[in-house]
PDB file of N, CA and C in Angstrom:
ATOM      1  N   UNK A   1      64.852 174.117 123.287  1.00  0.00           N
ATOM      2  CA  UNK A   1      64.509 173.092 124.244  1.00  0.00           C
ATOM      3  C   UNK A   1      65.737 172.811 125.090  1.00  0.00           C
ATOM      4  N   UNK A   2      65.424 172.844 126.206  1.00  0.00           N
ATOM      5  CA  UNK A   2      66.666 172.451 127.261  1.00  0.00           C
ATOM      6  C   UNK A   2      66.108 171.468 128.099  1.00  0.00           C
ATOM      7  N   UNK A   3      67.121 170.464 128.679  1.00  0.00           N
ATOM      8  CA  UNK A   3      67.003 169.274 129.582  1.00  0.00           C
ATOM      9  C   UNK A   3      67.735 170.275 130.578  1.00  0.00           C
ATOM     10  N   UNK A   4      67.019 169.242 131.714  1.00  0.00           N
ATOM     11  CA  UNK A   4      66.936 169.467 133.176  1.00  0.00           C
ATOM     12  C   UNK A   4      68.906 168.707 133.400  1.00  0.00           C
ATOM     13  N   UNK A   5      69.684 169.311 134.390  1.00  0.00           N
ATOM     14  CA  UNK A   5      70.589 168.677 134.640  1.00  0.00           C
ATOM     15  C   UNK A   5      70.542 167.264 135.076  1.00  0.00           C
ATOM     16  N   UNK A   6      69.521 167.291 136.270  1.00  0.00           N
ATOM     17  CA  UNK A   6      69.085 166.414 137.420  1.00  0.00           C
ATOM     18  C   UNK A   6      67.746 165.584 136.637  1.00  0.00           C
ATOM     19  N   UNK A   7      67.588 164.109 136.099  1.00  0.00           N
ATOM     20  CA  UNK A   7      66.528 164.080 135.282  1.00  0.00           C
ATOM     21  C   UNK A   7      66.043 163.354 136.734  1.00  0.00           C
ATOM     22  N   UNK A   8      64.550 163.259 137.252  1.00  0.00           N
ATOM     23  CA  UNK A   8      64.029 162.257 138.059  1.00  0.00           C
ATOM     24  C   UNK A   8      62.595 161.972 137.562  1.00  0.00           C
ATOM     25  N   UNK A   9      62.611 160.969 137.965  1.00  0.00           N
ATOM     26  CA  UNK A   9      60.713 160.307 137.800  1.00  0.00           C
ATOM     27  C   UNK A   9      61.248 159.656 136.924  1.00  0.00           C
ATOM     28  N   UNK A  10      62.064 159.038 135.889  1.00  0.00           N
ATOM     29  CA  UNK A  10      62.046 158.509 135.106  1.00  0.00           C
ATOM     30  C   UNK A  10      61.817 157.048 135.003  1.00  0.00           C
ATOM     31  N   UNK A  11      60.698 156.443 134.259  1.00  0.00           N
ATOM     32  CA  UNK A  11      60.937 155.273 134.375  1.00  0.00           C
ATOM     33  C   UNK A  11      62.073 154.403 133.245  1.00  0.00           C
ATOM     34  N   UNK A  12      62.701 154.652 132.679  1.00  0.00           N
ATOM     35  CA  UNK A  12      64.142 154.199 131.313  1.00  0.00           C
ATOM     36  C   UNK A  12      64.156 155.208 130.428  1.00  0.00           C
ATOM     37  N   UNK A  13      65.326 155.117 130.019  1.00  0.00           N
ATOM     38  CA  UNK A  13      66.156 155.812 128.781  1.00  0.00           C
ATOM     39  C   UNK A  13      66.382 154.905 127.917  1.00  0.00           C
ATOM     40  N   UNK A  14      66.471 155.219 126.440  1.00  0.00           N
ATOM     41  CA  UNK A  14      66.974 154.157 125.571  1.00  0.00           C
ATOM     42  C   UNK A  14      67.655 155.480 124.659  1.00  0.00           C
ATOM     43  N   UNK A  15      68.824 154.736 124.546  1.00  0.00           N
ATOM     44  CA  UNK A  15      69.966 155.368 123.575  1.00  0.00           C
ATOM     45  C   UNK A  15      70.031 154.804 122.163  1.00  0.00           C
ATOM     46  N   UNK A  16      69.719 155.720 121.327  1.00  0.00           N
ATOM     47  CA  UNK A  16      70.523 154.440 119.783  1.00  0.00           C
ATOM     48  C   UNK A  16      70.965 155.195 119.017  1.00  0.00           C
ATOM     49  N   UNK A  17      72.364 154.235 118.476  1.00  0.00           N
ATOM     50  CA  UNK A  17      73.448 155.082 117.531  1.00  0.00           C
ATOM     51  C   UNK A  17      73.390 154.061 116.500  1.00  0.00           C
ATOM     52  N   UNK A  18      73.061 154.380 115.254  1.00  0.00           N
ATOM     53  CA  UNK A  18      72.804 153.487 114.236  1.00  0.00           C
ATOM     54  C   UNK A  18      71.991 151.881 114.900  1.00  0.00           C
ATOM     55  N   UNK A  19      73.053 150.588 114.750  1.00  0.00           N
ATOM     56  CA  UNK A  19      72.222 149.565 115.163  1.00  0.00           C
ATOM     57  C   UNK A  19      72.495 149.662 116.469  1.00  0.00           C
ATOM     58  N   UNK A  20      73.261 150.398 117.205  1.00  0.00           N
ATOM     59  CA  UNK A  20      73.620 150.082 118.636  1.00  0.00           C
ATOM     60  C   UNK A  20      72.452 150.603 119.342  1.00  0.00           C
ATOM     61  N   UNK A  21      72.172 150.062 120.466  1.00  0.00           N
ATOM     62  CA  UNK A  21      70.816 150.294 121.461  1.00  0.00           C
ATOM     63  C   UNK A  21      71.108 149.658 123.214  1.00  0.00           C
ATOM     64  N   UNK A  22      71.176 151.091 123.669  1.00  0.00           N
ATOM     65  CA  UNK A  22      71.138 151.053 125.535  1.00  0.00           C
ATOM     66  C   UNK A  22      70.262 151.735 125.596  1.00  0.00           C
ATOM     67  N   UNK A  23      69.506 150.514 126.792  1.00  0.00           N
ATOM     68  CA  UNK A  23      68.118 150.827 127.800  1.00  0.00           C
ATOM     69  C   UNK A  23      68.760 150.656 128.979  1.00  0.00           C
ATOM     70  N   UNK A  24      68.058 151.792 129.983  1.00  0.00           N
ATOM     71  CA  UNK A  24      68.714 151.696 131.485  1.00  0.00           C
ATOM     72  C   UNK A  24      67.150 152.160 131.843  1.00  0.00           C
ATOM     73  N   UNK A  25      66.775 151.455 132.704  1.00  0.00           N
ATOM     74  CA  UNK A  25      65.531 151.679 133.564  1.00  0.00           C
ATOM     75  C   UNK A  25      65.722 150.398 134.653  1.00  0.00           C
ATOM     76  N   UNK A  26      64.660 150.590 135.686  1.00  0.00           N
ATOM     77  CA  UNK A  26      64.697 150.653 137.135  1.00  0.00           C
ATOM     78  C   UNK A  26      65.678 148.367 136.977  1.00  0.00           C
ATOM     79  N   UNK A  27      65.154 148.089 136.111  1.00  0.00           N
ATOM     80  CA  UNK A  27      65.983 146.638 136.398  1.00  0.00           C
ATOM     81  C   UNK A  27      67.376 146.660 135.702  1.00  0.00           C
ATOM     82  N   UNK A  28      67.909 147.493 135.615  1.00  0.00           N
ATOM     83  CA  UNK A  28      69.435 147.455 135.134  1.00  0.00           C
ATOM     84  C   UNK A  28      69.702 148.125 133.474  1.00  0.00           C
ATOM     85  N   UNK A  29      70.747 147.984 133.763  1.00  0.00           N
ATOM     86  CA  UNK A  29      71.168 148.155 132.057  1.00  0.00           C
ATOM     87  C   UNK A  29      71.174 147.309 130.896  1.00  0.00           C
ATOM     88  N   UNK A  30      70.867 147.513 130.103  1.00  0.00           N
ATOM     89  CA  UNK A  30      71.234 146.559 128.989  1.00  0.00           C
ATOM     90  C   UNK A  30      71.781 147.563 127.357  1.00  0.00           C
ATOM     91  N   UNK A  31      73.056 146.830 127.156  1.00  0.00           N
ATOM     92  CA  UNK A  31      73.356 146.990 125.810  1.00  0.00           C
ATOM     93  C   UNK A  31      73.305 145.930 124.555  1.00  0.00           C
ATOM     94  N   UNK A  32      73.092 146.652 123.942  1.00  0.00           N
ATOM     95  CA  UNK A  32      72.537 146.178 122.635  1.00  0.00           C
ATOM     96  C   UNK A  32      73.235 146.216 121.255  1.00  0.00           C
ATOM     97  N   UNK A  33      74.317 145.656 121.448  1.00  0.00           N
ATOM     98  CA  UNK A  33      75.413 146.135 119.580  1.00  0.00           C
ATOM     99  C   UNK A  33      75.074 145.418 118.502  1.00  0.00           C
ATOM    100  N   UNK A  34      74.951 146.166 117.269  1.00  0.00           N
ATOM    101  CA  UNK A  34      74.240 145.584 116.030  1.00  0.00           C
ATOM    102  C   UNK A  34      75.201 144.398 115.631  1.00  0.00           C
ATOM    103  N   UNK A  35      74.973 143.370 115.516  1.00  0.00           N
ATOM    104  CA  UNK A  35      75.305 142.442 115.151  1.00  0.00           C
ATOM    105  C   UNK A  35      76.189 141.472 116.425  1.00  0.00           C
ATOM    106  N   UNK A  36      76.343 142.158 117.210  1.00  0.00           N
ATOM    107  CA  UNK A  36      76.931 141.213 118.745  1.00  0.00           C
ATOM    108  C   UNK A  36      76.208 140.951 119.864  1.00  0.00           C
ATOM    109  N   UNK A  37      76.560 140.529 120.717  1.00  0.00           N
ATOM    110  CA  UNK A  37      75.894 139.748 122.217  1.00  0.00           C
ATOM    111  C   UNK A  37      75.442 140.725 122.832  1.00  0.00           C
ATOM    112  N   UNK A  38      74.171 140.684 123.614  1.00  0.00           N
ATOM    113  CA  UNK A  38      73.600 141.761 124.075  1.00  0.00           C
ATOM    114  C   UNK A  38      74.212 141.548 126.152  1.00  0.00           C
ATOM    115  N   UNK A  39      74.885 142.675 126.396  1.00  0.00           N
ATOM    116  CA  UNK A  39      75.372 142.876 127.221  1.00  0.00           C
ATOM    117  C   UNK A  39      74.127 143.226 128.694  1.00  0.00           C
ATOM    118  N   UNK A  40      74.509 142.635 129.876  1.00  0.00           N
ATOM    119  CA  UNK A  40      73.398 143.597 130.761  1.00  0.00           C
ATOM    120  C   UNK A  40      74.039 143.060 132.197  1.00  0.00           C
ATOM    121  N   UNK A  41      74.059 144.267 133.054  1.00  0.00           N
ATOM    122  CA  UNK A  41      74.432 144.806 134.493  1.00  0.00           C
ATOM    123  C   UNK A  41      72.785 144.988 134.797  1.00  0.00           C
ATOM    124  N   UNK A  42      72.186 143.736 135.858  1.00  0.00           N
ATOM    125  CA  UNK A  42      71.100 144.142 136.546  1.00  0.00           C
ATOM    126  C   UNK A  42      71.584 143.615 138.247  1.00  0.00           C
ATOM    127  N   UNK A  43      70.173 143.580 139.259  1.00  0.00           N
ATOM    128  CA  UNK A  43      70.825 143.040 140.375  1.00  0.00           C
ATOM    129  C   UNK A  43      70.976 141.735 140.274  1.00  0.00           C
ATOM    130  N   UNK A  44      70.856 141.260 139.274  1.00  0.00           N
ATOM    131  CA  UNK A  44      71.330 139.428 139.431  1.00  0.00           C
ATOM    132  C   UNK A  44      72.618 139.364 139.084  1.00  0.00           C
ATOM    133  N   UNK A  45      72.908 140.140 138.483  1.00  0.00           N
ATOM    134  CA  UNK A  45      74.594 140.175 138.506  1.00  0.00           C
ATOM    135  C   UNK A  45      74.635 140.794 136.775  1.00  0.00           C
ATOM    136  N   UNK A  46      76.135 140.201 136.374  1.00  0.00           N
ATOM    137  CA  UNK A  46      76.478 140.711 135.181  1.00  0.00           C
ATOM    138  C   UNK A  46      76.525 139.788 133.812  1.00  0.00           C
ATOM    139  N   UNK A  47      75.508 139.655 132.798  1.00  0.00           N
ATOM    140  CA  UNK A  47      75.851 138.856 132.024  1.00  0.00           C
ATOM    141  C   UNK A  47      76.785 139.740 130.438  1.00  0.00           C
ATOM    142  N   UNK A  48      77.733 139.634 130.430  1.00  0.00           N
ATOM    143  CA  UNK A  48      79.025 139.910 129.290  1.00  0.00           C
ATOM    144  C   UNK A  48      78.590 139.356 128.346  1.00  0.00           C
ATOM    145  N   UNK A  49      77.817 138.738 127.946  1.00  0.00           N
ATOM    146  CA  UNK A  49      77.672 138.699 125.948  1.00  0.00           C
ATOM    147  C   UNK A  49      78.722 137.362 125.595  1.00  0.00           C
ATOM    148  N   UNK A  50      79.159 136.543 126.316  1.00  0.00           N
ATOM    149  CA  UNK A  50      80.506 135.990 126.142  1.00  0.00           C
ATOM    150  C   UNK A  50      81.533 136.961 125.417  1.00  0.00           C
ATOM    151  N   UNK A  51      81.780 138.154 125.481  1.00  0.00           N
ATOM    152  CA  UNK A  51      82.792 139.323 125.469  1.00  0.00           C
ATOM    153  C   UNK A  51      83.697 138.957 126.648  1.00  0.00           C
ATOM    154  N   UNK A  52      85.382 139.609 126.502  1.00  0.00           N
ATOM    155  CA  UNK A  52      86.581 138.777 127.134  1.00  0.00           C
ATOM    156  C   UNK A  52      85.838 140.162 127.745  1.00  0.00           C
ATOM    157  N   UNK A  53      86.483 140.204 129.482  1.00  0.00           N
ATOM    158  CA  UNK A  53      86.476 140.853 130.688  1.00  0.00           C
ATOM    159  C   UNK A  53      88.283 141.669 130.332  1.00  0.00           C
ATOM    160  N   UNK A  54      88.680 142.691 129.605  1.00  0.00           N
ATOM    161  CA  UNK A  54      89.894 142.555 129.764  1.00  0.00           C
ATOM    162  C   UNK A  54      90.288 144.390 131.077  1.00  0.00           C
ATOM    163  N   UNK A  55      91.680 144.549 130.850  1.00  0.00           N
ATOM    164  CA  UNK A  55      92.157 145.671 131.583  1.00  0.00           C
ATOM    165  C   UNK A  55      92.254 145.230 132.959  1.00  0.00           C
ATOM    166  N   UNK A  56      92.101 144.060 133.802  1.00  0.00           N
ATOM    167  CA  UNK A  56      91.519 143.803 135.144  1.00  0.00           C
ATOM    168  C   UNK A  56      92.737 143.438 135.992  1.00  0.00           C
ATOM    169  N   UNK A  57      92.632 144.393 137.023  1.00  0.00           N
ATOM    170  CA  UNK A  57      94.195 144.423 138.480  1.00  0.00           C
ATOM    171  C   UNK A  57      93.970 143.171 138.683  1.00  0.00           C
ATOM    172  N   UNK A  58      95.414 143.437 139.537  1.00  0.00           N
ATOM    173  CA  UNK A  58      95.403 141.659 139.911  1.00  0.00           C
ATOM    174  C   UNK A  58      94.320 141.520 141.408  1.00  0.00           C
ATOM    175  N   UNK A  59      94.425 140.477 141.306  1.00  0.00           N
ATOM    176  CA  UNK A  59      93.361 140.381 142.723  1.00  0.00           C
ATOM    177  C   UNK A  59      94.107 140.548 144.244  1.00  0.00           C
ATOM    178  N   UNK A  60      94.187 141.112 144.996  1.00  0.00           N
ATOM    179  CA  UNK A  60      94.550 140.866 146.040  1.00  0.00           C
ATOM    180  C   UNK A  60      93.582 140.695 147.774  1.00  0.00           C
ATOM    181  N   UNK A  61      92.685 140.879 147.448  1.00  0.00           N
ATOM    182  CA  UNK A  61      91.918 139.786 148.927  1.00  0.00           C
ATOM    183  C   UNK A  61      90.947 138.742 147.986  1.00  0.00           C
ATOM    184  N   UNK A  62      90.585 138.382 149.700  1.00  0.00           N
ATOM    185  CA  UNK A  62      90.018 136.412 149.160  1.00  0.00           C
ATOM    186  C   UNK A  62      89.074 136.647 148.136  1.00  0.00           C
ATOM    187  N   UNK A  63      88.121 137.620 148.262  1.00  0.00           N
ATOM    188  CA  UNK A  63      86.858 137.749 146.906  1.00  0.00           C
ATOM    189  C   UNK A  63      87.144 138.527 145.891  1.00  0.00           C
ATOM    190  N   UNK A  64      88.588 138.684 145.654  1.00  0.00           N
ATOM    191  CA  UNK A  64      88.826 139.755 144.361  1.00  0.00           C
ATOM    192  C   UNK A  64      88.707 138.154 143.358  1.00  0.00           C
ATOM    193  N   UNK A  65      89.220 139.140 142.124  1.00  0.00           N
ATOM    194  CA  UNK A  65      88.526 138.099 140.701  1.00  0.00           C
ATOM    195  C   UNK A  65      89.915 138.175 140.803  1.00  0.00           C
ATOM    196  N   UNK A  66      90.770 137.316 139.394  1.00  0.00           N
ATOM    197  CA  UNK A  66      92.289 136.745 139.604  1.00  0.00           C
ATOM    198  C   UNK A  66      92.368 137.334 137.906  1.00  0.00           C
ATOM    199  N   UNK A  67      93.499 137.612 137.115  1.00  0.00           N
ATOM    200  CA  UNK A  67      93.427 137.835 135.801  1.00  0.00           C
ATOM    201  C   UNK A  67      94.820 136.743 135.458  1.00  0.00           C
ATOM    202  N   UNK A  68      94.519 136.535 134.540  1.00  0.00           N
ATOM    203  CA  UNK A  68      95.295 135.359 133.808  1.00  0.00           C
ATOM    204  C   UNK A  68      96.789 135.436 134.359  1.00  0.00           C
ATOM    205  N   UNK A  69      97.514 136.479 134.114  1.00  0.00           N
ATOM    206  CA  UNK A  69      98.825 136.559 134.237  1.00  0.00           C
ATOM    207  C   UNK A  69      99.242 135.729 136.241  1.00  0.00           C
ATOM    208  N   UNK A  70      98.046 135.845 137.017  1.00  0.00           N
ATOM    209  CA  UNK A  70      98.442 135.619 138.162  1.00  0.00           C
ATOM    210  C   UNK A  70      97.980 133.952 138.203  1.00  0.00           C
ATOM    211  N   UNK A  71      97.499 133.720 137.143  1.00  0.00           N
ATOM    212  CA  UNK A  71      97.163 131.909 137.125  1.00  0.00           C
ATOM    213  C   UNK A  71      98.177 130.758 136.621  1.00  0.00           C
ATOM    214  N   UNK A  72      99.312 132.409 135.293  1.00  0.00           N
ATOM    215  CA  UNK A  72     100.295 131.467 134.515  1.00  0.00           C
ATOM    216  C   UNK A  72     101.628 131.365 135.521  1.00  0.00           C
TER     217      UNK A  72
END
């Protein structure tokens, strides 16, 4: 059995690795970790699980996001 490189028509995928579980279909992503906050990137924006945002440049124009070190 072989998959297509290019998959289309699809309406979602769901991934699962033991308890972990990602669905991506036409309203966004959502992750799913066994025993933590369920994560999801749709067009309403991004809800993080209350998970820290970390690794993030500093901001430099008016609508960039700011990371701690440029607040202390």
């Amino acid at each position: 059995l072989r998959l297509a490189k290019e998959l289309k028509g699809l309406t979602s995928a769901t991934f699962t690795n033991g308890g972990n579980n990602t669905v991506i279909n036409g309203d966004g992503m959502t992750i799913t970790p066994a025993g933590g906050n369920k994560v999801s990137l749709t067009k309403d924006g991004l809800n993080n699980g209350g998970n820290k945002i970390t690794n993030v440049a500093d901001g430099t124009d008016p609508n960039d996001a700011v990371n701690k070190s440029q607040l202390d």
